[in-house]
Protein backbone atom coordinates (compact mmCIF):
# COMPACT_ATOMS: atom_id res chain seq x y z
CA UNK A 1 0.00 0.00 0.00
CA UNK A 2 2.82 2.46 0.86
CA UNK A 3 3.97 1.93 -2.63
CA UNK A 4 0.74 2.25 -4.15
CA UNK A 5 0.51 5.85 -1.81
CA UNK A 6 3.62 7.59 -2.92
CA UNK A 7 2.88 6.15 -6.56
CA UNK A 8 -0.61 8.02 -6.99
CA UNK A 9 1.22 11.14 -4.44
CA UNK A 10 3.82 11.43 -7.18
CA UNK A 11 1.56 11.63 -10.24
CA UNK A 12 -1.22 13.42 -8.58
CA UNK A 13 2.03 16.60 -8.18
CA UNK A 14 3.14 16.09 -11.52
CA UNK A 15 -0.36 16.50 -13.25
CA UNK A 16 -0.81 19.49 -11.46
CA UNK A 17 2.47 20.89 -12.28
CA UNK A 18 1.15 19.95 -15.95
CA UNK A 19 -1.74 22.08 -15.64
CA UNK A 20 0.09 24.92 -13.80
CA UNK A 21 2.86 24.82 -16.21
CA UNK A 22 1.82 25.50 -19.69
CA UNK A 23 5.18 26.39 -22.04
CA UNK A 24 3.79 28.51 -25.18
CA UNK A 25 1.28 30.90 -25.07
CA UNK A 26 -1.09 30.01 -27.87
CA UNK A 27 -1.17 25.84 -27.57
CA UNK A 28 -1.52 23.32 -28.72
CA UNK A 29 -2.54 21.90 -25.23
CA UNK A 30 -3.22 19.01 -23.76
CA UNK A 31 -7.02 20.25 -22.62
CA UNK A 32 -8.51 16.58 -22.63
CA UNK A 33 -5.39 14.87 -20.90
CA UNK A 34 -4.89 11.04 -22.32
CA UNK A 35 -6.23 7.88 -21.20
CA UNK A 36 -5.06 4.65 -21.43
CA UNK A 37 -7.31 1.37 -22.51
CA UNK A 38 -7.06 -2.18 -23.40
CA UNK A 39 -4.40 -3.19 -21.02
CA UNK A 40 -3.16 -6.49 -20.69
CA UNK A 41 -0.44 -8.25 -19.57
CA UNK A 42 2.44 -7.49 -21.95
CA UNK A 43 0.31 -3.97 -24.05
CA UNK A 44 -1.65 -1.04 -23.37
CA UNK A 45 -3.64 1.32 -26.01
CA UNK A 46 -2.94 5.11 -25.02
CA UNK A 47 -5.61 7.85 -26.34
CA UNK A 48 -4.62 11.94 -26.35
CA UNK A 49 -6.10 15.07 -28.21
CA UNK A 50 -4.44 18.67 -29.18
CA UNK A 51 -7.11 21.55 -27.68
CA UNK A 52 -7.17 25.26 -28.57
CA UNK A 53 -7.08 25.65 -24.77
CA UNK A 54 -5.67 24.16 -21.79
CA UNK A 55 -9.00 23.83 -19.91
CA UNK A 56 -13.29 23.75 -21.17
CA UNK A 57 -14.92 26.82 -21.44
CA UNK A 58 -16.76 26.84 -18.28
CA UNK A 59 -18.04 30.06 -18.47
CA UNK A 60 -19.04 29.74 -22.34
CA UNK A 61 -22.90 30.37 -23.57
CA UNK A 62 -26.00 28.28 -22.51
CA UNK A 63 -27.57 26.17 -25.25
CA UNK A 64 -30.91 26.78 -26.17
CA UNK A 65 -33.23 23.76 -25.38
CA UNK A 66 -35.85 22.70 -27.56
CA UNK A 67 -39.12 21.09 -26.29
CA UNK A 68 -39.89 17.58 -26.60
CA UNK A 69 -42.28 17.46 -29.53
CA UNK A 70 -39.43 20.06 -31.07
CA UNK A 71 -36.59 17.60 -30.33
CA UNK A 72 -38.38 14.47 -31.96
CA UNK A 73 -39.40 17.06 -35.21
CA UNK A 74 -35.69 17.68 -35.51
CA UNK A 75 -34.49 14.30 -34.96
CA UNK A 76 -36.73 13.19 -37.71
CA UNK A 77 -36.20 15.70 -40.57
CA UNK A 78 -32.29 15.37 -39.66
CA UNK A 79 -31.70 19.08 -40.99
CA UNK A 80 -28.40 20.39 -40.22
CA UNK A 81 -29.02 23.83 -40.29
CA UNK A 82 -32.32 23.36 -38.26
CA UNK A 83 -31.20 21.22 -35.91
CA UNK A 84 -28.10 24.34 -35.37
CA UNK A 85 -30.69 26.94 -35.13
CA UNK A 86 -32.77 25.40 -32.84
CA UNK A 87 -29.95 24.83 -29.94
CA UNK A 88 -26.81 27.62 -31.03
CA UNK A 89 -28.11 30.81 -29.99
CA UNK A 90 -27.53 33.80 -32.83
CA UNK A 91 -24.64 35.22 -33.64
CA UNK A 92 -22.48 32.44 -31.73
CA UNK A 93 -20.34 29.22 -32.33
CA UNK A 94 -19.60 26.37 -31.13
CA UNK A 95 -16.62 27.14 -29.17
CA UNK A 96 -18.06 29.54 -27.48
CA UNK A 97 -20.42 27.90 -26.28
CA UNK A 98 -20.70 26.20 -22.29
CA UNK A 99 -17.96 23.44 -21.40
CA UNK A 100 -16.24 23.94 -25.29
CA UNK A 101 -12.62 22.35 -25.39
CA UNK A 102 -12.19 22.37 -29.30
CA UNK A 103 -9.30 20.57 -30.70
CA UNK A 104 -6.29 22.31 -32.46
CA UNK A 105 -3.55 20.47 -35.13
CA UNK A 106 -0.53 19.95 -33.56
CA UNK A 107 2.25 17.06 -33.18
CA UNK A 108 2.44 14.82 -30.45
CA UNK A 109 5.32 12.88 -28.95
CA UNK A 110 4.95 9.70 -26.66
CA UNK A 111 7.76 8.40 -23.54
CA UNK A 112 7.40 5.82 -21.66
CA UNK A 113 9.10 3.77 -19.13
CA UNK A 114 8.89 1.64 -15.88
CA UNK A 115 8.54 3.97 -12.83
CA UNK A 116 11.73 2.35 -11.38
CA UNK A 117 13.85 2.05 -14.27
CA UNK A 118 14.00 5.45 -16.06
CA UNK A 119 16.72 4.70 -18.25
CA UNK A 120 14.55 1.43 -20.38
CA UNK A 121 12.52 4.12 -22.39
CA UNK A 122 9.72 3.65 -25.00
CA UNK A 123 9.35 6.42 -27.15
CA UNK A 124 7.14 7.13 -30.10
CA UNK A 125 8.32 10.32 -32.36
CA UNK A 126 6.50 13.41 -33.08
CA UNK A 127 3.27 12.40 -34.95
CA UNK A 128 0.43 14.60 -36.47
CA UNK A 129 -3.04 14.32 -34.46
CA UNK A 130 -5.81 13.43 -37.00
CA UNK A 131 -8.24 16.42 -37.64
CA UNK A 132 -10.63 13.91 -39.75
CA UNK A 133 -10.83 12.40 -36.23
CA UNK A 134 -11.06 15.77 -34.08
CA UNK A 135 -7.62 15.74 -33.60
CA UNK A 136 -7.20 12.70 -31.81
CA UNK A 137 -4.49 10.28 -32.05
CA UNK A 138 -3.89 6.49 -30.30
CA UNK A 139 -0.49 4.33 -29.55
CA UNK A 140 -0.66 0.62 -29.15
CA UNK A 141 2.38 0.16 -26.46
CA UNK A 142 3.72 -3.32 -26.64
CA UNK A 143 5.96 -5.54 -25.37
CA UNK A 144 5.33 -4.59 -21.53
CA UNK A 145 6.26 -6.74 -18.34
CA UNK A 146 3.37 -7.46 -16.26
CA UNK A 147 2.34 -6.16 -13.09
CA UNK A 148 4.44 -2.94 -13.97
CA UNK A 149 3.98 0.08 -13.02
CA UNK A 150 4.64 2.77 -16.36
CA UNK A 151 4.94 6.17 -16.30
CA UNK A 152 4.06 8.19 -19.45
CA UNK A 153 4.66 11.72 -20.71
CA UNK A 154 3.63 12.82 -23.51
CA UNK A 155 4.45 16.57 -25.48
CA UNK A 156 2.50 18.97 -28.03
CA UNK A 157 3.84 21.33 -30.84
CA UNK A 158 2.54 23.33 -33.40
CA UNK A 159 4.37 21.75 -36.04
CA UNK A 160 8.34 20.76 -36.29
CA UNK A 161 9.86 24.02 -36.51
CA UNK A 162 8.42 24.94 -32.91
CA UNK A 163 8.67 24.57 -29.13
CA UNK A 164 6.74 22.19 -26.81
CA UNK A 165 3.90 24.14 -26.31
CA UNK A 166 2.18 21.84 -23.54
CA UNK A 167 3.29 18.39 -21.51
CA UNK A 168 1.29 16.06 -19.49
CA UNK A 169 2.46 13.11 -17.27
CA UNK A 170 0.56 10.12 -16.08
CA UNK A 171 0.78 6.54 -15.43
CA UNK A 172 -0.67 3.23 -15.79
CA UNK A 173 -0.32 -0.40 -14.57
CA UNK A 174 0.03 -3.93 -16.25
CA UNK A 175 -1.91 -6.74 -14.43
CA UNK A 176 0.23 -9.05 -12.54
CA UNK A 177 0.87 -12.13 -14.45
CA UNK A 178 -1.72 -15.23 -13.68
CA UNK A 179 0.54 -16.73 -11.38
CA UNK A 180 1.48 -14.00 -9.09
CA UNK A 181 -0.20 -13.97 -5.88
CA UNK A 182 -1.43 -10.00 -5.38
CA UNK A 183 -4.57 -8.40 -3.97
CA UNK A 184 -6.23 -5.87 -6.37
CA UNK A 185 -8.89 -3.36 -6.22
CA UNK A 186 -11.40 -1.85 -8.86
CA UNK A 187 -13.70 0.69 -9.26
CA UNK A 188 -16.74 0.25 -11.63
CA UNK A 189 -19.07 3.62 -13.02
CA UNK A 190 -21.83 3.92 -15.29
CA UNK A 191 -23.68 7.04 -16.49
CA UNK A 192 -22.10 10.14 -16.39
CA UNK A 193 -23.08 13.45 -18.48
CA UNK A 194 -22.05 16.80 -18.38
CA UNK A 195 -25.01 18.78 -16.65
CA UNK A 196 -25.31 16.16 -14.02
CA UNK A 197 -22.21 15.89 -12.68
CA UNK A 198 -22.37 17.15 -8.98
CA UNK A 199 -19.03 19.51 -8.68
CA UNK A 200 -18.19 22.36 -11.60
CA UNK A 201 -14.73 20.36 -12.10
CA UNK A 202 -16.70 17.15 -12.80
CA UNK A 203 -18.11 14.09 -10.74
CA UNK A 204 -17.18 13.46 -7.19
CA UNK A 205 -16.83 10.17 -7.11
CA UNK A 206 -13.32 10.69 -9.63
CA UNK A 207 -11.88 12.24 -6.39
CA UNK A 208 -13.57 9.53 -3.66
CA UNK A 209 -11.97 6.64 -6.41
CA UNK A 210 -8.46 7.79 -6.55
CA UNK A 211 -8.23 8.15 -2.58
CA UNK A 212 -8.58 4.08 -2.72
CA UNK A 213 -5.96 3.66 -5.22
CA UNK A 214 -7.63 1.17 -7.39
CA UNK A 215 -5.78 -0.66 -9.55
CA UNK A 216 -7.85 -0.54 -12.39
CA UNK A 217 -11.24 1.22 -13.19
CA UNK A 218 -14.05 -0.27 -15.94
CA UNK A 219 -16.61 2.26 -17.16
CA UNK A 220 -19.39 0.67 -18.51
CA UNK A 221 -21.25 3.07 -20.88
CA UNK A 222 -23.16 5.85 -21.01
CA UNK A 223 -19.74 7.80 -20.40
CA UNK A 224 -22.10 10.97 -21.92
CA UNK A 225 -25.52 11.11 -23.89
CA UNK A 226 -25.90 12.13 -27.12
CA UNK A 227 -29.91 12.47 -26.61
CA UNK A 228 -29.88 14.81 -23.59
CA UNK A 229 -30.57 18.65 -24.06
CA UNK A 230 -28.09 21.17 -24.22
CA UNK A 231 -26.93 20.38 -26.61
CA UNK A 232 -29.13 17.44 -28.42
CA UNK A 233 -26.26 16.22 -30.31
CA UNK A 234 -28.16 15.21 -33.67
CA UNK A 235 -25.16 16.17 -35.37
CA UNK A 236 -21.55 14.38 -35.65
CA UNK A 237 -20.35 17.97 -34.49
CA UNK A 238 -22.43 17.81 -31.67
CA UNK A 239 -21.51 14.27 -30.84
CA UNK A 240 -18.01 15.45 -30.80
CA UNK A 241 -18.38 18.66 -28.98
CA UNK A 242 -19.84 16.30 -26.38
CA UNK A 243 -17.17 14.19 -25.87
CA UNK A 244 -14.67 17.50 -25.58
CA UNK A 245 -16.67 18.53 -22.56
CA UNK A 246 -16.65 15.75 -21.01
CA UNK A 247 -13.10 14.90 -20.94
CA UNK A 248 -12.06 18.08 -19.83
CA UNK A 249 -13.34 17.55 -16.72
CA UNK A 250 -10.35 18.39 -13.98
CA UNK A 251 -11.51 15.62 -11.78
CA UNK A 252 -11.81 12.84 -14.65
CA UNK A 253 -9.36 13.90 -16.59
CA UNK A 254 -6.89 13.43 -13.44
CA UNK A 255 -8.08 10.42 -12.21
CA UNK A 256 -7.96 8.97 -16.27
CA UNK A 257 -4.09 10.03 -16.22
CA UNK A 258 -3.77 7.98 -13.59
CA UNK A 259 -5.58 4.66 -12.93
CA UNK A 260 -5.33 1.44 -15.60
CA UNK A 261 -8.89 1.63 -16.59
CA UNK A 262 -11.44 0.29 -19.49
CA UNK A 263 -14.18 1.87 -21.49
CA UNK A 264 -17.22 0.54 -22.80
CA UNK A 265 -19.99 1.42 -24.71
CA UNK A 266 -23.45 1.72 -24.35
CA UNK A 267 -26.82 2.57 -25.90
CA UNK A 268 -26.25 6.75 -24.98
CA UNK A 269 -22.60 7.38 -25.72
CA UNK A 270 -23.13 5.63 -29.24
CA UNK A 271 -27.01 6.81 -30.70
CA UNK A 272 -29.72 7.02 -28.26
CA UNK A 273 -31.89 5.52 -25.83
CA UNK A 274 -31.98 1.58 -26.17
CA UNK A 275 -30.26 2.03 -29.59
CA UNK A 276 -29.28 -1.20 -31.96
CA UNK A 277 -28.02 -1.67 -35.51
CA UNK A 278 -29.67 0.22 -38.37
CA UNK A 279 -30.62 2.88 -36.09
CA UNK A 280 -30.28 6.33 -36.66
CA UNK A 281 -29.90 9.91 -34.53
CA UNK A 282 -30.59 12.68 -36.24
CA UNK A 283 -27.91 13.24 -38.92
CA UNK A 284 -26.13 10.26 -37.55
CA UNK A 285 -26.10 6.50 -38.59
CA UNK A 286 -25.67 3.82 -36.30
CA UNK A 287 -22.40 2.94 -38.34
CA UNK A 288 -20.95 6.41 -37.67
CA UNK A 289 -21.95 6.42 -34.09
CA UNK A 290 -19.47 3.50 -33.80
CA UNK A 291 -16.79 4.94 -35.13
CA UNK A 292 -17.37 8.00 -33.21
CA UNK A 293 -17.12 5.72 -30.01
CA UNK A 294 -13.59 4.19 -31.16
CA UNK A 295 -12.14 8.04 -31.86
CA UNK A 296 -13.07 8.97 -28.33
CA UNK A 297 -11.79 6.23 -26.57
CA UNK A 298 -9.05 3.48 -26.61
CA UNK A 299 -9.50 1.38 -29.69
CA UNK A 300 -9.07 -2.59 -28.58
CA UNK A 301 -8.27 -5.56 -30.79
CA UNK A 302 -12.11 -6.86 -30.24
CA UNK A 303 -14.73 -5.19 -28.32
CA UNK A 304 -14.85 -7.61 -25.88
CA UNK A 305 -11.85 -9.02 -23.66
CA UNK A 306 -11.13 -11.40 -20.72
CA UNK A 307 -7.76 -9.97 -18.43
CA UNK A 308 -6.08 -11.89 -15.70
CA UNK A 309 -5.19 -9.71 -12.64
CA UNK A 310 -3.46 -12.31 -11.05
CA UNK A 311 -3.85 -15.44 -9.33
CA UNK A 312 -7.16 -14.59 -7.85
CA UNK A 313 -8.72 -12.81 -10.44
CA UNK A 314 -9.82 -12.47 -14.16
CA UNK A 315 -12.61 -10.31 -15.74
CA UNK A 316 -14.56 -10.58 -18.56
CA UNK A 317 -15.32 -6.92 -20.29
CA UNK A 318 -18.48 -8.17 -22.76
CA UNK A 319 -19.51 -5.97 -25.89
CA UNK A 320 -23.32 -5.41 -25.75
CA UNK A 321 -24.30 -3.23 -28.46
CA UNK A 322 -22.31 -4.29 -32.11
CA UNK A 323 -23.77 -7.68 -31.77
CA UNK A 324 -27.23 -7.32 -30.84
CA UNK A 325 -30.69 -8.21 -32.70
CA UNK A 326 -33.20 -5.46 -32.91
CA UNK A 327 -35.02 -5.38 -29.53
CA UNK A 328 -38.25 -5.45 -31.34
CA UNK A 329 -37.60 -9.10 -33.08
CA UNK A 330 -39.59 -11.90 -31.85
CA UNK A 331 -37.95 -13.46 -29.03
CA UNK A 332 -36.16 -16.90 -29.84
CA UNK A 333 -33.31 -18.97 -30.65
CA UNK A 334 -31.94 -16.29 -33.42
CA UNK A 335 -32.12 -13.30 -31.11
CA UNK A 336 -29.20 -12.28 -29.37
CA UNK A 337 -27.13 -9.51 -27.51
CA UNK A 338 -23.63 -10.95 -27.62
CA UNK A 339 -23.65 -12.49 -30.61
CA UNK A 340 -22.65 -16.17 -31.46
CA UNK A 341 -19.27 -15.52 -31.94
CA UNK A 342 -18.56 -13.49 -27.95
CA UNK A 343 -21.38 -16.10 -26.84
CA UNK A 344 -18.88 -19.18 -27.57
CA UNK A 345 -16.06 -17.34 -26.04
CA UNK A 346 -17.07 -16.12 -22.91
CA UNK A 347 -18.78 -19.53 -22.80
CA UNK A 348 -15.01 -21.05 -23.69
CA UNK A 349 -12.69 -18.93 -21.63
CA UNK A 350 -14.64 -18.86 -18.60
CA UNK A 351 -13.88 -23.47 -18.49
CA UNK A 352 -10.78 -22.61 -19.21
CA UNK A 353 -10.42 -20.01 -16.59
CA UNK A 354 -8.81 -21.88 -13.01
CA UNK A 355 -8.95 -18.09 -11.13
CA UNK A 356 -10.27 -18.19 -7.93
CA UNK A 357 -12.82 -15.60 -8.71
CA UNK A 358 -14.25 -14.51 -11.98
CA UNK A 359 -16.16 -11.62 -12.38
CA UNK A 360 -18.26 -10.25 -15.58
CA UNK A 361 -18.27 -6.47 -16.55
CA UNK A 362 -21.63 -5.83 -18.55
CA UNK A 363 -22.77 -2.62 -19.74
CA UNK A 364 -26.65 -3.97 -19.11
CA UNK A 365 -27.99 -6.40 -16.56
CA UNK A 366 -28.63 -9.98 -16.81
CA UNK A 367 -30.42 -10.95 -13.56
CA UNK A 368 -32.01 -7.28 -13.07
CA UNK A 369 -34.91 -6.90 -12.25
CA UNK A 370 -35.53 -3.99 -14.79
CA UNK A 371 -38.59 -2.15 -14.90
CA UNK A 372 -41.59 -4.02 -16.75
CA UNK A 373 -41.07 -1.09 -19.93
CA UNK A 374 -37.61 -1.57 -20.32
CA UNK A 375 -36.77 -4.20 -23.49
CA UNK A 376 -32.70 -3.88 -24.10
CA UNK A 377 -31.55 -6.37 -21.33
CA UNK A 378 -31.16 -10.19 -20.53
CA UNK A 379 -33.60 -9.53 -17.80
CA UNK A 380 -36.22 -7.57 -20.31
CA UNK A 381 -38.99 -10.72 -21.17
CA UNK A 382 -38.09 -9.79 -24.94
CA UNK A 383 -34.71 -11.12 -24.22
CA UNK A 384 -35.99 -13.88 -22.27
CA UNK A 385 -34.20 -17.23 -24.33
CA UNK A 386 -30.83 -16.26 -24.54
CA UNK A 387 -30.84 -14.27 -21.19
CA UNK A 388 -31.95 -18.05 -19.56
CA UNK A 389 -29.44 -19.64 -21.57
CA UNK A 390 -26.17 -17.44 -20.04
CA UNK A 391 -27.87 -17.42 -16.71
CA UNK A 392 -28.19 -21.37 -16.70
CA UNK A 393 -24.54 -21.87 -17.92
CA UNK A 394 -23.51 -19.12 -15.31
CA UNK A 395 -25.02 -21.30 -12.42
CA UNK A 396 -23.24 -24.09 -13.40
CA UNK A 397 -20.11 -21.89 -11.08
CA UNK A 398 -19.97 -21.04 -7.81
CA UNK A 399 -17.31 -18.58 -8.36
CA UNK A 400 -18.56 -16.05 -10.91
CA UNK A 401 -19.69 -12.76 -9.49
CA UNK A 402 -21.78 -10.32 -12.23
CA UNK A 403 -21.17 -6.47 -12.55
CA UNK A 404 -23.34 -4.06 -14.97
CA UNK A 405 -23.78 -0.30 -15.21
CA UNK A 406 -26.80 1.15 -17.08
CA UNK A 407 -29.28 0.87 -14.75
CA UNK A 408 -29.16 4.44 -12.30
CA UNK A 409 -29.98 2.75 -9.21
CA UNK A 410 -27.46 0.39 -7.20
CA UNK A 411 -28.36 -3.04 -6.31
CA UNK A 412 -27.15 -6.62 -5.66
CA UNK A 413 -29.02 -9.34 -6.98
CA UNK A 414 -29.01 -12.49 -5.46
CA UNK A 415 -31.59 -15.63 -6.23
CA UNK A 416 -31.84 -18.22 -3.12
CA UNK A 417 -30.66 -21.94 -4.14
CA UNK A 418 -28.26 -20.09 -6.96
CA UNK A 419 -24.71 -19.47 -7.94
CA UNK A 420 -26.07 -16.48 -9.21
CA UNK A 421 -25.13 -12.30 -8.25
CA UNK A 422 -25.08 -9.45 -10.10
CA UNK A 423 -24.13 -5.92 -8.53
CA UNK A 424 -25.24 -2.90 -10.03
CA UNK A 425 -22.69 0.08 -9.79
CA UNK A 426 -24.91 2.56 -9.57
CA UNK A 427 -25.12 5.88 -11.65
CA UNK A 428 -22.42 8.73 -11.06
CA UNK A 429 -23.74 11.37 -9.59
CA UNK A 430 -27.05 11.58 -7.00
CA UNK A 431 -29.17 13.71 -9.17
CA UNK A 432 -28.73 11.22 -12.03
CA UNK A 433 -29.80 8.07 -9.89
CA UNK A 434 -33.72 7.36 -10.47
CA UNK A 435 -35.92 4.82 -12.25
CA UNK A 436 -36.49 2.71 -9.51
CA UNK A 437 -38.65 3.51 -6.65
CA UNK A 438 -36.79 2.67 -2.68
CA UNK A 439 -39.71 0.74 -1.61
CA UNK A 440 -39.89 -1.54 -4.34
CA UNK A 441 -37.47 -4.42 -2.72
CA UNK A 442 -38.21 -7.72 -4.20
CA UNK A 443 -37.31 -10.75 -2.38
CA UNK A 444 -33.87 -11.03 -4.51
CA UNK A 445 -32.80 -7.98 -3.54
CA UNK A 446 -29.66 -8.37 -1.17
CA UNK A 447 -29.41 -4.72 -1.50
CA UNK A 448 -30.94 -1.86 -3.23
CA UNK A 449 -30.27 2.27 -3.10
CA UNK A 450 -31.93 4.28 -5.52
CA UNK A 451 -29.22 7.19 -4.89
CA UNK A 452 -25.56 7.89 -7.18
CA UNK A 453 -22.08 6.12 -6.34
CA UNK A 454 -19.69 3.36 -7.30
CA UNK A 455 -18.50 -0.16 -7.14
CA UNK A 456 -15.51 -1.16 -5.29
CA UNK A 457 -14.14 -4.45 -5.28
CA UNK A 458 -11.36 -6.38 -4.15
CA UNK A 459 -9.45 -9.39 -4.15
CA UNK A 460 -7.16 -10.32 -1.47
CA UNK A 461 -5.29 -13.26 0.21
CA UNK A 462 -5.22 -13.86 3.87
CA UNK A 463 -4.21 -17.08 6.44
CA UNK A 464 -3.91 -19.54 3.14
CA UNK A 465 -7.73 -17.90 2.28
CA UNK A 466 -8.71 -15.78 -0.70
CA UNK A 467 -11.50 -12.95 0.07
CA UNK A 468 -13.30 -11.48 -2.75
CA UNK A 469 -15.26 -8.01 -1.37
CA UNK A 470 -18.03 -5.93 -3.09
CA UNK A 471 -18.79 -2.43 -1.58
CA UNK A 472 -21.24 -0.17 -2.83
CA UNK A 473 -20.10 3.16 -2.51
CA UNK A 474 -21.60 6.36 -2.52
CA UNK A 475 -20.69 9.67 -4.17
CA UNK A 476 -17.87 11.06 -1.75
CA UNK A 477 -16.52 7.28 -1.16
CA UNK A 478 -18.55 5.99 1.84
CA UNK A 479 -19.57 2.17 2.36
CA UNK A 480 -23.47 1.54 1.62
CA UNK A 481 -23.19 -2.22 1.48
CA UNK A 482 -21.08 -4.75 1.16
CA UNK A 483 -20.92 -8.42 0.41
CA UNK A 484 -17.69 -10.73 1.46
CA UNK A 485 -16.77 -14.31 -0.31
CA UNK A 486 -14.31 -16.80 0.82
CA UNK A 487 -12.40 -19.59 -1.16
């Protein structure tokens, strides 16, 4: 832990000597920091984008905000110029408006090394961001040692005739190898947007997350959404200017610089509410939505991925929107979420898997319960066949332990004579938590809070015994509940 403590101590100093140290007057900065993705033992993906300005425009214009009937007329006629008109008040742009962060062309260059060996450097030359991609740019790091601890900085020019303009430094992690014996701790969110975050610099929970110096953190979807007002984002623009705001968020945009983490995608952050293929969002195809998703955030190999964290651990990160039937087939043997192709795997690696405790990341639930109008889950009825078919091969282990975001209430889900659990993180922030009502505890509820926080978990060894912990946390880091397994 001491380790762990000075590790975060020294990052959390040099990010803020980033921020407080900018080296040209005029950028390109570093306004969205980087993140990392995909890690596994031996690779990591890293994700960074050039900005006008160091920091969001948090004192920009309000959006206008169309009515509903208004937003579903614009969303249908898919008109550029109305949909512009009817949210960007007159005789303003875009990057003036509230939370802006726009991006700016620029070069980037990448270092990185093991936090106690300086000298073994990695380093990937001045490269262009992409403005087709809103000046963005990704590495693919490989070659790594596991359970490694890697610090990366990474610089911004104009072009190659001029100074460094900006510099950030961060780290990540490498889980340990399978068989090194190591406790870990995680932190799983869901549901996050811009005008419901509960502190101007961005959710509190980023801040209540680093203090427990998690070794990784999984988002599960939702990270903003498109179909909320101010702005609709019916527009590619739009999508984009949503993601900018977002991720210049001080307290995410630390903790992101910091902590090994994973990002997944779900129905809000790619289209719109309960979205699946051949959809569309205004201006925006379900195609481009996609490859909106994979600009903003760490590109993996496949959208879905099983990591070993050790001895005692491996997750399973599952991809629940590429895959899926339309929710309004006929329920059946053909219909499917996963897919037949991530259906056979996680089937496949999970028998294969001898961790001690396996644990599934979904963006959606598969035990629930879900409210009787809801029809995008394994624990909607119109989802029924497959959902019993994972939930009966699940059973068959007494040592897999279900996660999901999505749902804005937290819960654990427990059936009596089962294998079966599933814990619900819980939306970010209080004012987003809703769509369940408190007094509505059904007999396999273990648990249920219909307020904003996080998952923690953690997997430790102790007197020859492995302990696997879940605690529902709320906003500023607290214990709600928590539920303790022994092997």
């Amino acid at each position: 832990m001491k380790t762990s403590v000075l590790f975060v101590c020294f990052f959390s100093i040099a990010l803020l000597y980033s921020c407080q140290n900018k080296k040209e007057r005029g950028g390109p900065y570093f306004g969205n920091g980087f993140h990392n993705g995909c890690a596994d033992h031996h690779s990591v993906v890293i994700w960074t984008r050039l900005t006008q300005n160091p920091e969001g425009n948090v004192a920009g214009q309000k959006f206008l905000v169309p009515d509903p009937d208004e937003h579903r007329e614009l969303n249908r006629e898919a008109d550029s110029a109305k949909i512009w008109k009817a949210q960007i008040p007159e005789g303003f742009n875009l990057d003036e408006m509230d939370g802006a962060c726009p991006g700016a062309q620029g070069e980037v260059r990448l270092t990185c090394y093991p936090l106690t060996n300086s000298e073994k450097k990695l380093v990937k030359d001045w490269t262009p961001v992409d403005p087709l991609k809103n000046f963005t740019l990704q590495w693919k790091l490989e070659d790594l040692s596991p359970g490694t601890k890697y610090v990366v900085e990474i610089e911004a020019r104009a072009h190659k005739n001029s100074t460094v303009s900006d510099r950030i430094q961060g780290a990540f992690r490498t889980p340990p190898a399978a068989e090194t014996e190591e406790d870990v701790g995680f932190c799983v969110v869901t549901c996050h947007d811009y005008w419901r975050r509960d502190t101007t610099g961005g959710h509190k929970i980023y801040d209540a997350m680093l203090k427990l110096f998690p070794d990784f953190y999984v988002h599960t979807g939702d990270i903003e959404y498109y179909d909320k007002p101010e702005p609709y984002a019916l527009t590619e623009e739009l999508m984009r200017f949503k993601w900018d705001r977002v991720f210049a968020l001080p307290l995410q945009r630390e903790f992101w610089g910091q902590v090994t983490s994973y990002f997944m995608k779900d129905d809000h952050d790619v289209l719109t509410d309960d979205a699946f293929p051949g959809m569309t969002y205004g201006t925006v195809s379900w195609e481009r939505g996609l490859e909106i998703f994979d600009e903003q955030n760490p590109v993996c190999g496949k959208p879905y991925q099983t990591v070993r964290w050790g001895r005692d651990l491996q997750i399973w990160l599952t991809e629940g929107r590429v895959f899926r039937s339309e929710n309004t087939d006929p329920d059946g043997p053909e219909k499917t979420i996963f897919g037949k192709e991530q259906k056979e795997w996680l089937f496949r690696t999970l028998e294969e898997s001898d961790a001690t405790f396996k644990v599934i990341i979904n963006a959606n639930p598969v035990l629930g319960p879900d409210r009787d109008s809801k029809s995008d889950n394994y624990s909607n009825s119109n989802f029924k066949y497959e959902g019993d078919e994972i939930r009966e091969f699940l059973n068959s282990f007494d040592n897999v332990f279900l996660c999901n975001g999505d749902r804005h209430w937290q819960y654990v889900t427990h059936f009596e004579g089962t294998n079966l659990w599933e814990f619900s993180c819980g939306a970010g922030a209080d004012m987003h938590a809703g769509g369940w009502r408190q007094e509505d505890v059904r007999p396999e509820h273990r648990f249920l809070r219909v307020k904003g926080g996080f998952l923690y978990g953690k997997v430790a060894r102790e007197n020859g015994k492995t302990t696997l912990v879940f605690q529902h946390r709320d906003v500023n880091g607290n214990v709600v509940h928590e539920e303790v397994f022994t092997r």
